[in-house]
N, C-alpha and C. Protein backbone atom coordinates (compact mmCIF):
# COMPACT_ATOMS: atom_id res chain seq x y z
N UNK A 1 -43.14 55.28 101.96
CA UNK A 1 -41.99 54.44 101.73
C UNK A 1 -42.11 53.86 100.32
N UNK A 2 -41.23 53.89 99.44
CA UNK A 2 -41.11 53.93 97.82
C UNK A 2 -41.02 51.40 98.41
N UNK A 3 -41.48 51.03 97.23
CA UNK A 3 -41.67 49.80 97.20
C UNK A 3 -40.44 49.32 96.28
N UNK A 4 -39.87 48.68 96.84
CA UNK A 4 -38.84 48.41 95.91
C UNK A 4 -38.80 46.82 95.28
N UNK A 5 -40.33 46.35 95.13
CA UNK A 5 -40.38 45.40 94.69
C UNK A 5 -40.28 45.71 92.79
N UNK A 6 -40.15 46.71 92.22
CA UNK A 6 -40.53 47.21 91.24
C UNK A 6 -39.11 47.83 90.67
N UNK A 7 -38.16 47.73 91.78
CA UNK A 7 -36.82 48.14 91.61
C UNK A 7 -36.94 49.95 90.81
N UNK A 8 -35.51 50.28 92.02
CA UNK A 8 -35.19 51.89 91.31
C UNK A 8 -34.99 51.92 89.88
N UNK A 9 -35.97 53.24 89.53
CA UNK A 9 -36.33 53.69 88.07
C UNK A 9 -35.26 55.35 88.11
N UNK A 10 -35.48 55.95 88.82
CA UNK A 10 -34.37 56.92 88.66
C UNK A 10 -34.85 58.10 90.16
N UNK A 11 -34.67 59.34 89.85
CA UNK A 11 -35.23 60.18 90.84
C UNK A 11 -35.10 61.28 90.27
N UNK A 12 -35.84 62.35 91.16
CA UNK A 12 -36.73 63.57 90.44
C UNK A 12 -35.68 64.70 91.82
N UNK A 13 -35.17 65.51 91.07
CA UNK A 13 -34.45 66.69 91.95
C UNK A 13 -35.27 67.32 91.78
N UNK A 14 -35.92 67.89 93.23
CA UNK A 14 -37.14 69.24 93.42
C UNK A 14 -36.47 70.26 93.70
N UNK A 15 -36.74 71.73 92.84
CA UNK A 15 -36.32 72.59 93.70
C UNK A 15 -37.38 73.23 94.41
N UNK A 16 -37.29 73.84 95.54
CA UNK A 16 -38.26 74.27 96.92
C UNK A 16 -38.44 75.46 96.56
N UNK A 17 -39.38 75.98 97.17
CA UNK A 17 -39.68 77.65 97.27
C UNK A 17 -40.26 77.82 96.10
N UNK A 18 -40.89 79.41 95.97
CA UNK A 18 -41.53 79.95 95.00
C UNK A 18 -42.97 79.64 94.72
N UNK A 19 -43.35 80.35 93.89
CA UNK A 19 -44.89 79.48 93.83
C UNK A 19 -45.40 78.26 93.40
N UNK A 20 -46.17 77.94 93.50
CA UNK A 20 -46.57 76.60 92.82
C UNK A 20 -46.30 75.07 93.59
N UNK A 21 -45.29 75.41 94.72
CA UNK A 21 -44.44 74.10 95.45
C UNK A 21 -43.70 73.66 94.76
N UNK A 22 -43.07 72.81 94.92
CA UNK A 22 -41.73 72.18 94.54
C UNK A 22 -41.73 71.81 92.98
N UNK A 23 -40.62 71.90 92.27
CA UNK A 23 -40.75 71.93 90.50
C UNK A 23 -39.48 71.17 90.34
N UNK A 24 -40.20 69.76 89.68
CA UNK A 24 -38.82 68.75 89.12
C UNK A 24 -38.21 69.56 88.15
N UNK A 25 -36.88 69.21 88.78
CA UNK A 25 -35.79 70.50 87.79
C UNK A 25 -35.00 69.22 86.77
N UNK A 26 -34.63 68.07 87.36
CA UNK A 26 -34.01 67.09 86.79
C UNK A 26 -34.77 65.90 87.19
N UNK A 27 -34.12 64.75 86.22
CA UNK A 27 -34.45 63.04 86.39
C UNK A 27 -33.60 62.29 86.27
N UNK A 28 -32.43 62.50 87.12
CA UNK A 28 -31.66 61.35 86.79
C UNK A 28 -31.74 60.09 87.32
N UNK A 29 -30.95 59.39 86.32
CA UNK A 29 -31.11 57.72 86.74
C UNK A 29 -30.25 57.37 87.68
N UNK A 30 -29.30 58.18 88.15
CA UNK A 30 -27.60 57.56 88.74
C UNK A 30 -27.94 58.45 90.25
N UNK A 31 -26.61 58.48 90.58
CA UNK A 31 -26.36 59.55 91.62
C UNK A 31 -26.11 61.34 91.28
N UNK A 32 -25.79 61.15 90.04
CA UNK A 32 -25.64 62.75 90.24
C UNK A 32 -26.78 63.65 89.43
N UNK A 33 -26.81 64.96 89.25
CA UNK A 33 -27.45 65.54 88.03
C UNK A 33 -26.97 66.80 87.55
N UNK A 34 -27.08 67.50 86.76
CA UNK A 34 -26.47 68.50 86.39
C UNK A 34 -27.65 69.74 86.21
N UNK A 35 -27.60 70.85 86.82
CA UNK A 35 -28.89 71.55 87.04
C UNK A 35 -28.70 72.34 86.28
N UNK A 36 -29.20 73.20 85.12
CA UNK A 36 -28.99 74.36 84.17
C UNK A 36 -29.94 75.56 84.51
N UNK A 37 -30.03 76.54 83.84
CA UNK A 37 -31.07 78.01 83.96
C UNK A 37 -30.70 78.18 85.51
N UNK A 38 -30.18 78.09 85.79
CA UNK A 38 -29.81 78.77 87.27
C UNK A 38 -29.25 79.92 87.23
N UNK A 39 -29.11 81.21 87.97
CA UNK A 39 -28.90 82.46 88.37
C UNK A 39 -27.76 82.47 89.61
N UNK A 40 -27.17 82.93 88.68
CA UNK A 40 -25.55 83.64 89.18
C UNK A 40 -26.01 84.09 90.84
N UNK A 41 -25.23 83.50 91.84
CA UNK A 41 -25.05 84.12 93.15
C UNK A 41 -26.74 84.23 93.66
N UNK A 42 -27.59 83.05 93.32
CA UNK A 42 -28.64 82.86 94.05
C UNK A 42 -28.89 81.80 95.06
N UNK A 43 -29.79 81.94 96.13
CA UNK A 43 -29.92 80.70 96.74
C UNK A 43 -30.68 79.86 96.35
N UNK A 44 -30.87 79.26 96.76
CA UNK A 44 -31.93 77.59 96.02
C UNK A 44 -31.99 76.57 97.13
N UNK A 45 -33.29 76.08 97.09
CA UNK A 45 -33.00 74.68 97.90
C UNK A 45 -33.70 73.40 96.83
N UNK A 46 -33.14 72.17 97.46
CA UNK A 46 -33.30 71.42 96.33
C UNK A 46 -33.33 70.28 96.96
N UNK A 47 -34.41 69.01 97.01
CA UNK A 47 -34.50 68.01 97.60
C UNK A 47 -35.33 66.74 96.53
N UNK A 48 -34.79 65.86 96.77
CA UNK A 48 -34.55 64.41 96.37
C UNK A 48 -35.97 63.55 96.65
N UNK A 49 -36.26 62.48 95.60
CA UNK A 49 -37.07 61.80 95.93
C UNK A 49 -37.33 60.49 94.60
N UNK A 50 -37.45 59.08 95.04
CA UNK A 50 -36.62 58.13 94.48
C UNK A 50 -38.01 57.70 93.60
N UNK A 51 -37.84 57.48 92.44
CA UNK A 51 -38.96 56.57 91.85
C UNK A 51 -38.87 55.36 91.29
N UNK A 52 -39.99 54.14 90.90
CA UNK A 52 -39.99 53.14 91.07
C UNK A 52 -40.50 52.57 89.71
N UNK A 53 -40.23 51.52 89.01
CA UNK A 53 -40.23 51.82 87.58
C UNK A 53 -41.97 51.29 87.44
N UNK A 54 -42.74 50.88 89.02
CA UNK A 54 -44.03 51.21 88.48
C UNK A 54 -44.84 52.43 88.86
N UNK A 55 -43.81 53.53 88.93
CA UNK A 55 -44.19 55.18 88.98
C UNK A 55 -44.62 55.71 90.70
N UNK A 56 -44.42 54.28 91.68
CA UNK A 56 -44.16 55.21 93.03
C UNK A 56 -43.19 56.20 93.41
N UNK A 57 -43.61 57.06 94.08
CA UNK A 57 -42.47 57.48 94.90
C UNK A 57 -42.24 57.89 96.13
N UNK A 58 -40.73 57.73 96.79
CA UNK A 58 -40.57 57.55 97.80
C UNK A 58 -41.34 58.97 98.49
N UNK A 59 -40.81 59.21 99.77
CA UNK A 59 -40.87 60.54 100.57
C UNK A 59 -39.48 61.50 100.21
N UNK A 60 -39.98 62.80 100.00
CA UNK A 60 -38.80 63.33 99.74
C UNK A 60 -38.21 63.93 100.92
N UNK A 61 -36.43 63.69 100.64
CA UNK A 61 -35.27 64.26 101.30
C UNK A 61 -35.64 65.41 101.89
N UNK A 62 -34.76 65.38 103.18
CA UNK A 62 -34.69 67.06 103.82
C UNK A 62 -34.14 67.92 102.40
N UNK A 63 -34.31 68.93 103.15
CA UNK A 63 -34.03 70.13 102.27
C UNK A 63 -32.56 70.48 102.14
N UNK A 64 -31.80 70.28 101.03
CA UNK A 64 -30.12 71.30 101.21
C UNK A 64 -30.37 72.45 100.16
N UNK A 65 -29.62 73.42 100.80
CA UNK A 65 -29.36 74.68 100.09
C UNK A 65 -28.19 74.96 100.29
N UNK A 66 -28.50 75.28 98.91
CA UNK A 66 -26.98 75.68 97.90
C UNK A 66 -27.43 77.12 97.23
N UNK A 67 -25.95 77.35 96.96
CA UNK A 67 -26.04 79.18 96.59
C UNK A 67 -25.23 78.62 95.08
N UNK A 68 -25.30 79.31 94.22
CA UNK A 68 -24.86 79.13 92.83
C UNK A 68 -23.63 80.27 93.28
N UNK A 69 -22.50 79.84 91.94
CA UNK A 69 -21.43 80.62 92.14
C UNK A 69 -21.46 81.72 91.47
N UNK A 70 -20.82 83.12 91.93
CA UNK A 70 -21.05 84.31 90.64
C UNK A 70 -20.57 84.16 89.37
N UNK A 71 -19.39 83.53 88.83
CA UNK A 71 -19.26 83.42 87.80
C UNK A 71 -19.84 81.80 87.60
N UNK A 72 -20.31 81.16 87.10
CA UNK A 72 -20.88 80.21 86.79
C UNK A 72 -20.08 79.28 85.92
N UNK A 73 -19.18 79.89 84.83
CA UNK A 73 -18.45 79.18 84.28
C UNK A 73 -17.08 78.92 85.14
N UNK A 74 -17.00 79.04 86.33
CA UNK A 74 -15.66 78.79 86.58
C UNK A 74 -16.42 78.30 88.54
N UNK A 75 -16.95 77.73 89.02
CA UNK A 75 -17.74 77.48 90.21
C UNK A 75 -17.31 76.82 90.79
N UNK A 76 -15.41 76.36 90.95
CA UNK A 76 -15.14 75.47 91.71
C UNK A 76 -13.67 76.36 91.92
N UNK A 77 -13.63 77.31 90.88
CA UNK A 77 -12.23 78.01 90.74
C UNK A 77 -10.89 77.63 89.75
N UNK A 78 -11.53 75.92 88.95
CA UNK A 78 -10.87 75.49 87.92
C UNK A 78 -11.27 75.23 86.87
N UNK A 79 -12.12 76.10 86.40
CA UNK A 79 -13.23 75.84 85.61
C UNK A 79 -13.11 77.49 84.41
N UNK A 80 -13.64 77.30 83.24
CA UNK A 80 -13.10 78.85 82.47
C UNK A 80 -13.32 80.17 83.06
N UNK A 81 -12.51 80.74 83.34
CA UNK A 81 -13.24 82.38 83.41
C UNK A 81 -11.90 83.33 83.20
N UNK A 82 -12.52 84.82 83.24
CA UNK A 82 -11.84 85.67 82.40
C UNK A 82 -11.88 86.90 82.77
N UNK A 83 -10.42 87.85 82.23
CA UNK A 83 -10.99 88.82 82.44
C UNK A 83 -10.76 89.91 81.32
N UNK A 84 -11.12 91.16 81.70
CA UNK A 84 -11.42 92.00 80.41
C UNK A 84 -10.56 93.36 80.55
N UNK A 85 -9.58 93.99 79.92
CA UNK A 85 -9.36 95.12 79.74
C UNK A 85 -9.13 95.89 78.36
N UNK A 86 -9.77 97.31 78.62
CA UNK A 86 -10.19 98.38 76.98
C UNK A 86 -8.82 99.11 77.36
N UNK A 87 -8.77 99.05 76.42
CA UNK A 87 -7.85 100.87 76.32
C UNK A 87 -8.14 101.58 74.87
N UNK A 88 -7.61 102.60 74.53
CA UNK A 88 -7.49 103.40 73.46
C UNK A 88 -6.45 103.21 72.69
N UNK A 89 -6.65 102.99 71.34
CA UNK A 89 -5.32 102.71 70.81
C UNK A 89 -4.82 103.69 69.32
N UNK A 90 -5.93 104.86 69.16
CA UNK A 90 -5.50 105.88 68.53
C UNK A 90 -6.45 106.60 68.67
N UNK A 91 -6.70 108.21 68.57
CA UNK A 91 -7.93 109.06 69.21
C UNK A 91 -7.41 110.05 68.23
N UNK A 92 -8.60 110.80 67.47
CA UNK A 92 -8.33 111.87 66.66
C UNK A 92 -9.64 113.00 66.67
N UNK A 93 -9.80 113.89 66.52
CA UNK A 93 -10.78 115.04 66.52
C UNK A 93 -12.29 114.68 67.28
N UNK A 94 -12.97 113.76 66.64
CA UNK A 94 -13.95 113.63 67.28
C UNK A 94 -14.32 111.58 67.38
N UNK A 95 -13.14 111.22 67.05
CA UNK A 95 -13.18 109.29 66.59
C UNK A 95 -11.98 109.06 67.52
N UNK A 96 -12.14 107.50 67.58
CA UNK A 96 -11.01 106.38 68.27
C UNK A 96 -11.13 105.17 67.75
N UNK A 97 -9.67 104.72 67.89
CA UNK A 97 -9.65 103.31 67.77
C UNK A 97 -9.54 102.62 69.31
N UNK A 98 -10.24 101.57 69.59
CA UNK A 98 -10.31 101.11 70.80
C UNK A 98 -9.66 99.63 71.27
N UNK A 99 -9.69 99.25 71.67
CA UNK A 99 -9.31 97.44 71.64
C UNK A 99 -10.03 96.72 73.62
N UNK A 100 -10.76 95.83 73.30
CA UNK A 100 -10.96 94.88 74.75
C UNK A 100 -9.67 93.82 74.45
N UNK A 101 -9.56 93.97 75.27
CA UNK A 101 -8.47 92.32 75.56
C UNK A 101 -9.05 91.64 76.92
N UNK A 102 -9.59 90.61 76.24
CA UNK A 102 -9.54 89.10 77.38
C UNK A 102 -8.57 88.27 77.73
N UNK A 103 -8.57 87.90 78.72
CA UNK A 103 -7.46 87.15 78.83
C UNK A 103 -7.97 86.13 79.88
N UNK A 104 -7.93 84.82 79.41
CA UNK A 104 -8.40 83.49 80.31
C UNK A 104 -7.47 83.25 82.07
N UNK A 105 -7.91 83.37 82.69
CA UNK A 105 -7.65 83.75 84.46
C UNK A 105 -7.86 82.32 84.69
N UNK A 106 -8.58 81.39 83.97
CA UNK A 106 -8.65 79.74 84.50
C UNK A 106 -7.70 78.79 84.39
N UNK A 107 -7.85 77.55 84.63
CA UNK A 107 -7.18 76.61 84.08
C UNK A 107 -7.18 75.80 83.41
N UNK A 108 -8.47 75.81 82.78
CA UNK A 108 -8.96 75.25 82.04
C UNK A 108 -9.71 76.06 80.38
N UNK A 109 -9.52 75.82 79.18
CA UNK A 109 -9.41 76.88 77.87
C UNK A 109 -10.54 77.11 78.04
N UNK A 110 -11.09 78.49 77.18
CA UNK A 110 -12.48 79.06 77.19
C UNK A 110 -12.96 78.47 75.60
N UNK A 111 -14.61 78.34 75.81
CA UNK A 111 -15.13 77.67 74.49
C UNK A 111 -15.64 79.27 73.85
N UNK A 112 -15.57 80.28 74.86
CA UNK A 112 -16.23 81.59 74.28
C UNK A 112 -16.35 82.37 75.37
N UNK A 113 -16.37 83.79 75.14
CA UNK A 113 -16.37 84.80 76.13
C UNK A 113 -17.60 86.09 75.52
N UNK A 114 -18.24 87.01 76.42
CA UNK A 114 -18.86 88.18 76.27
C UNK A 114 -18.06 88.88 77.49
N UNK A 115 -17.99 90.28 77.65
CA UNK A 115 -17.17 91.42 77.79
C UNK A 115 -18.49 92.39 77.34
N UNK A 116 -19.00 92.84 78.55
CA UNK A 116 -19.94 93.83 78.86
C UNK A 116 -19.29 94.85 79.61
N UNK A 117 -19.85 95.85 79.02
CA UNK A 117 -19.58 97.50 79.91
C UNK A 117 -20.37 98.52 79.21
N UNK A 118 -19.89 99.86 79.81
CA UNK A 118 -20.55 100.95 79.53
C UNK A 118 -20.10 101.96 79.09
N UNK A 119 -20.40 103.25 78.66
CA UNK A 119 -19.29 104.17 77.99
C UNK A 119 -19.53 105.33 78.84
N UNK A 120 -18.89 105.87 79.15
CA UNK A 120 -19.31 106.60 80.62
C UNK A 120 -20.30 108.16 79.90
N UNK A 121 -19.84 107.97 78.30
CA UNK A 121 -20.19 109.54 77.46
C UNK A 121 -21.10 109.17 76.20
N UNK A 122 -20.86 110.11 75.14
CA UNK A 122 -21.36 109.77 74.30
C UNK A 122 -21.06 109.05 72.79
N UNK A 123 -19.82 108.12 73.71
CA UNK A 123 -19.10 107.31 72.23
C UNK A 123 -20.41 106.33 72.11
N UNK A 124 -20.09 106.07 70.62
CA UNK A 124 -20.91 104.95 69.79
C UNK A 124 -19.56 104.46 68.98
N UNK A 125 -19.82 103.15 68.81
CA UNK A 125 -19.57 101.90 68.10
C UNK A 125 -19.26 102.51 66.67
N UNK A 126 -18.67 102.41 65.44
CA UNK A 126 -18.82 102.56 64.46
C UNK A 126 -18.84 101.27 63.47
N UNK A 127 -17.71 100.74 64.11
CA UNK A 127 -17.03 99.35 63.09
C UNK A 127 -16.14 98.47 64.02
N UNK A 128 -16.16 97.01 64.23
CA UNK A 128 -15.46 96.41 64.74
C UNK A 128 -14.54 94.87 64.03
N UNK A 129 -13.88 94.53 64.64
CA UNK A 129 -13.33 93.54 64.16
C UNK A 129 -12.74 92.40 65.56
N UNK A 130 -12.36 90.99 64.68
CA UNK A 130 -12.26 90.25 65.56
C UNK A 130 -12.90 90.31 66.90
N UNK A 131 -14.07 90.75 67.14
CA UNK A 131 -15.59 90.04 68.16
C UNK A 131 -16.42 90.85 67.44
N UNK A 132 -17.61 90.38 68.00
CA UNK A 132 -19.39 90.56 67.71
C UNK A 132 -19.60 91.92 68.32
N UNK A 133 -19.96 93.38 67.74
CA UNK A 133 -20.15 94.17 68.88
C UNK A 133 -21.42 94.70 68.60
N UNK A 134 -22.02 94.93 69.59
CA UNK A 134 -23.41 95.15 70.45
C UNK A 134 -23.69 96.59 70.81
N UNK A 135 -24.21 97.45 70.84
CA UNK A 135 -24.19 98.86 71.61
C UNK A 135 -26.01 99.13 71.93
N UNK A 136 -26.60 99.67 72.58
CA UNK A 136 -27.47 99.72 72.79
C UNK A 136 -27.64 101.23 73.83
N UNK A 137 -27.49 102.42 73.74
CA UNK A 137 -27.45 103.18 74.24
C UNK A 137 -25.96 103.39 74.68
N UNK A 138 -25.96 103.60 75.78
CA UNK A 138 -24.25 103.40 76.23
C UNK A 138 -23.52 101.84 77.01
N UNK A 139 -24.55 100.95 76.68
CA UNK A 139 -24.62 99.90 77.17
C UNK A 139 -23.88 99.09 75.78
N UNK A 140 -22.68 98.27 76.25
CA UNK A 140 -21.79 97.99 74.95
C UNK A 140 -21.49 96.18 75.12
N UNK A 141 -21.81 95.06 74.32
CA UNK A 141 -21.50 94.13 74.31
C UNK A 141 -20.53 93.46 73.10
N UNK A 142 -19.78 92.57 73.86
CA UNK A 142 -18.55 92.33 72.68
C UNK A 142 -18.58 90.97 72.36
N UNK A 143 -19.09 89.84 71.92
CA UNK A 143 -18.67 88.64 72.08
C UNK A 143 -17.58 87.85 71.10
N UNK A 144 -16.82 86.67 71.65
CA UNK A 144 -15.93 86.07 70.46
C UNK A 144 -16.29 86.36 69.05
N UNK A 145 -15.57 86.02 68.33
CA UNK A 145 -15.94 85.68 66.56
C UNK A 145 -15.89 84.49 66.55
N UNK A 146 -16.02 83.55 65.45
CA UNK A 146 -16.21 82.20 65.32
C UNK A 146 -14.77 81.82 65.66
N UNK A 147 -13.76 82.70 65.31
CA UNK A 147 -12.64 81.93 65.08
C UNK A 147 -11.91 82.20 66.47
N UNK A 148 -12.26 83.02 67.23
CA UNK A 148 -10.90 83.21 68.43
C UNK A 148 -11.93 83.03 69.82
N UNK A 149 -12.99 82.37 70.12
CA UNK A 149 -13.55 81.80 71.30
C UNK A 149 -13.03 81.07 72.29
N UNK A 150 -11.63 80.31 71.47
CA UNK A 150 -11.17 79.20 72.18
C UNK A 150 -9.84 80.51 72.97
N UNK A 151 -9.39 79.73 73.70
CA UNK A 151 -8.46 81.02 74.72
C UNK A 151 -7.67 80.17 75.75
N UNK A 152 -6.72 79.60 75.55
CA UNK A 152 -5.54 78.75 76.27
C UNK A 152 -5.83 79.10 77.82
N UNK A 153 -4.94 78.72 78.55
CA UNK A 153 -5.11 78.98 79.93
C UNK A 153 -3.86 80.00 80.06
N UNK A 154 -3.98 81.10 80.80
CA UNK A 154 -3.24 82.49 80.58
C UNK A 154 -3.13 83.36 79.38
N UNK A 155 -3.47 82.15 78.21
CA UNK A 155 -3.76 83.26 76.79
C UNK A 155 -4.63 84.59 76.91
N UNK A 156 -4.07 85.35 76.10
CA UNK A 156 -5.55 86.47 75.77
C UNK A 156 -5.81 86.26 74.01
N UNK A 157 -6.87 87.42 74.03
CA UNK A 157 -7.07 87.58 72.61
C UNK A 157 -7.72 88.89 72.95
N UNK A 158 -7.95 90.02 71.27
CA UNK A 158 -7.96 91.13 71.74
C UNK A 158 -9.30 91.78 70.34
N UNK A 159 -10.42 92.86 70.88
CA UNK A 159 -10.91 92.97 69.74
C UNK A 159 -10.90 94.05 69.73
N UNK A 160 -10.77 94.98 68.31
CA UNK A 160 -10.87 96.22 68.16
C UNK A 160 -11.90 96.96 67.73
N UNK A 161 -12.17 97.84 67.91
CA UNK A 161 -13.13 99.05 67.22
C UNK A 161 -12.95 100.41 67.31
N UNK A 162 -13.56 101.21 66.10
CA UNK A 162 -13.77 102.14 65.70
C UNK A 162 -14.75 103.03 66.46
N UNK A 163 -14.62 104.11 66.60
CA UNK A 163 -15.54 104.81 67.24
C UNK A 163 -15.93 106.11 67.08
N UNK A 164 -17.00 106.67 67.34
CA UNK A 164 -17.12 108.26 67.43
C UNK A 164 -17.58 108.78 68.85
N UNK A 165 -17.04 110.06 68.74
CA UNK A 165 -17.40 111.17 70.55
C UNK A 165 -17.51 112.05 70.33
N UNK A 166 -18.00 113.20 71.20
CA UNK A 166 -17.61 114.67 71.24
C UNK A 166 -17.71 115.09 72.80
N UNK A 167 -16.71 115.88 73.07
CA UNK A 167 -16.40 115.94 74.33
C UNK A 167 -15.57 115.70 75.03
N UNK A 168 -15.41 114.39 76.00
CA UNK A 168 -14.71 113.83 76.27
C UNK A 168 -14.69 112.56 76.10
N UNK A 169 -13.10 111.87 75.96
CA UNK A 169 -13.22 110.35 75.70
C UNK A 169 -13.04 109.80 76.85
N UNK A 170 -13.95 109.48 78.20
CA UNK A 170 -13.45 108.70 79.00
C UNK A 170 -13.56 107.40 78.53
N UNK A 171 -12.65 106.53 79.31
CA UNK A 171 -12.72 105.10 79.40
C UNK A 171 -14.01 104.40 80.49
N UNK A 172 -14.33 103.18 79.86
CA UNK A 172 -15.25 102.70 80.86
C UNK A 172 -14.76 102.66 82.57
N UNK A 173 -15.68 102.52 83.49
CA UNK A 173 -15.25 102.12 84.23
C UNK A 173 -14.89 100.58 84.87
N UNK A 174 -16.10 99.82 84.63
CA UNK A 174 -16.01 98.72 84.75
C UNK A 174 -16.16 97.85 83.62
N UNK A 175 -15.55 96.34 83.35
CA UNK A 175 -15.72 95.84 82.50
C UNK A 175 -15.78 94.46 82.71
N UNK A 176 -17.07 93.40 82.44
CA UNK A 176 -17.16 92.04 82.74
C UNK A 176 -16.70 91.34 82.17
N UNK A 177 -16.31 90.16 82.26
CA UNK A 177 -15.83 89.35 81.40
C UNK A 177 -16.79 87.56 81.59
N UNK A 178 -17.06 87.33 80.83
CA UNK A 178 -18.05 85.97 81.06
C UNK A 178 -17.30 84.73 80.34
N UNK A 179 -16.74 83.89 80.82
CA UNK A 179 -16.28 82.89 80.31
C UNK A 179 -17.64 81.71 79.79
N UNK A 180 -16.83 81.00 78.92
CA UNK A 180 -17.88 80.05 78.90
C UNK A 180 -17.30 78.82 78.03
């Protein structure tokens, strides 16, 4: 039993499981806390325990578990998130011009987005504009530019690139979109 002659100093959120036993994740002073490094669509349990500003502490809380949401930036359903579609927007001998378009699905504006996918062949990247682009085998990442991160609620914004193939040009199949 925490002594409260010493009056509440704040409390320590444990999360449970894994090795080591329980690992203070936060310290807040109030009622709430805000938990970060957490993993998309995992479970967790996480329990409470009060400290005393001459460093007792109480017994800790039963256990609640909570599952994190898959998109993370949007975990209540009013919160940013997005989505992503490529197409082709000129194709010649063995090159293309390409374009992602995002477009904000929340209700609330995006501070920045990444748009991950794959190339189903053997296109590569050549040159891009308006976003950051990434390629790493057939593994392709796109993120904002400094200037078009921000993204209204129903707005899009759109980035293009240059490309080379031989063969065939399929389109990706799937394409993520990460608000943030």
């Amino acid at each position: 039993m925490l002594r409260h002659a010493s009056g509440i100093a704040g409390y320590d959120v444990l999360r449970l499981g894994g090795t080591g036993g329980p690992v203070v994740v936060a310290t807040p002073t109030g009622a709430t806390a805000t938990l970060t490094g957490l993993t998309p669509s995992t479970a967790y349990q996480f329990a409470v325990r009060a400290r005393d500003t001459a460093g007792n502490v109480s017994a800790t809380s039963a256990a609640v578990s909570v599952t994190t949401s898959a998109n993370p930036g949007n975990p209540g359903g009013g919160g940013p998130s997005c989505s992503a579609a490529y197409k082709v927007t000129n194709q010649w001998g063995n090159g293309f011009n390409g374009e992602v378009a995002v477009t904000n699905t929340g209700t609330a504006a995006l501070a920045g987005w990444t748009v991950t996918f794959t190339f189903p062949g053997n296109q590569q990247i050549t040159n891009g504009w308006n976003g950051v682009f990434g390629q790493t085998g057939t593994a392709v990442t796109v993120r904002n530019a400094d200037y078009n991160g921000a993204v209204a609620p129903t707005a899009s914004v759109a980035a293009g690139f240059g490309a080379s193939y031989s063969g065939t040009n399929t389109a990706p199949a799937t394409l993520t979109c990460t608000a943030r």
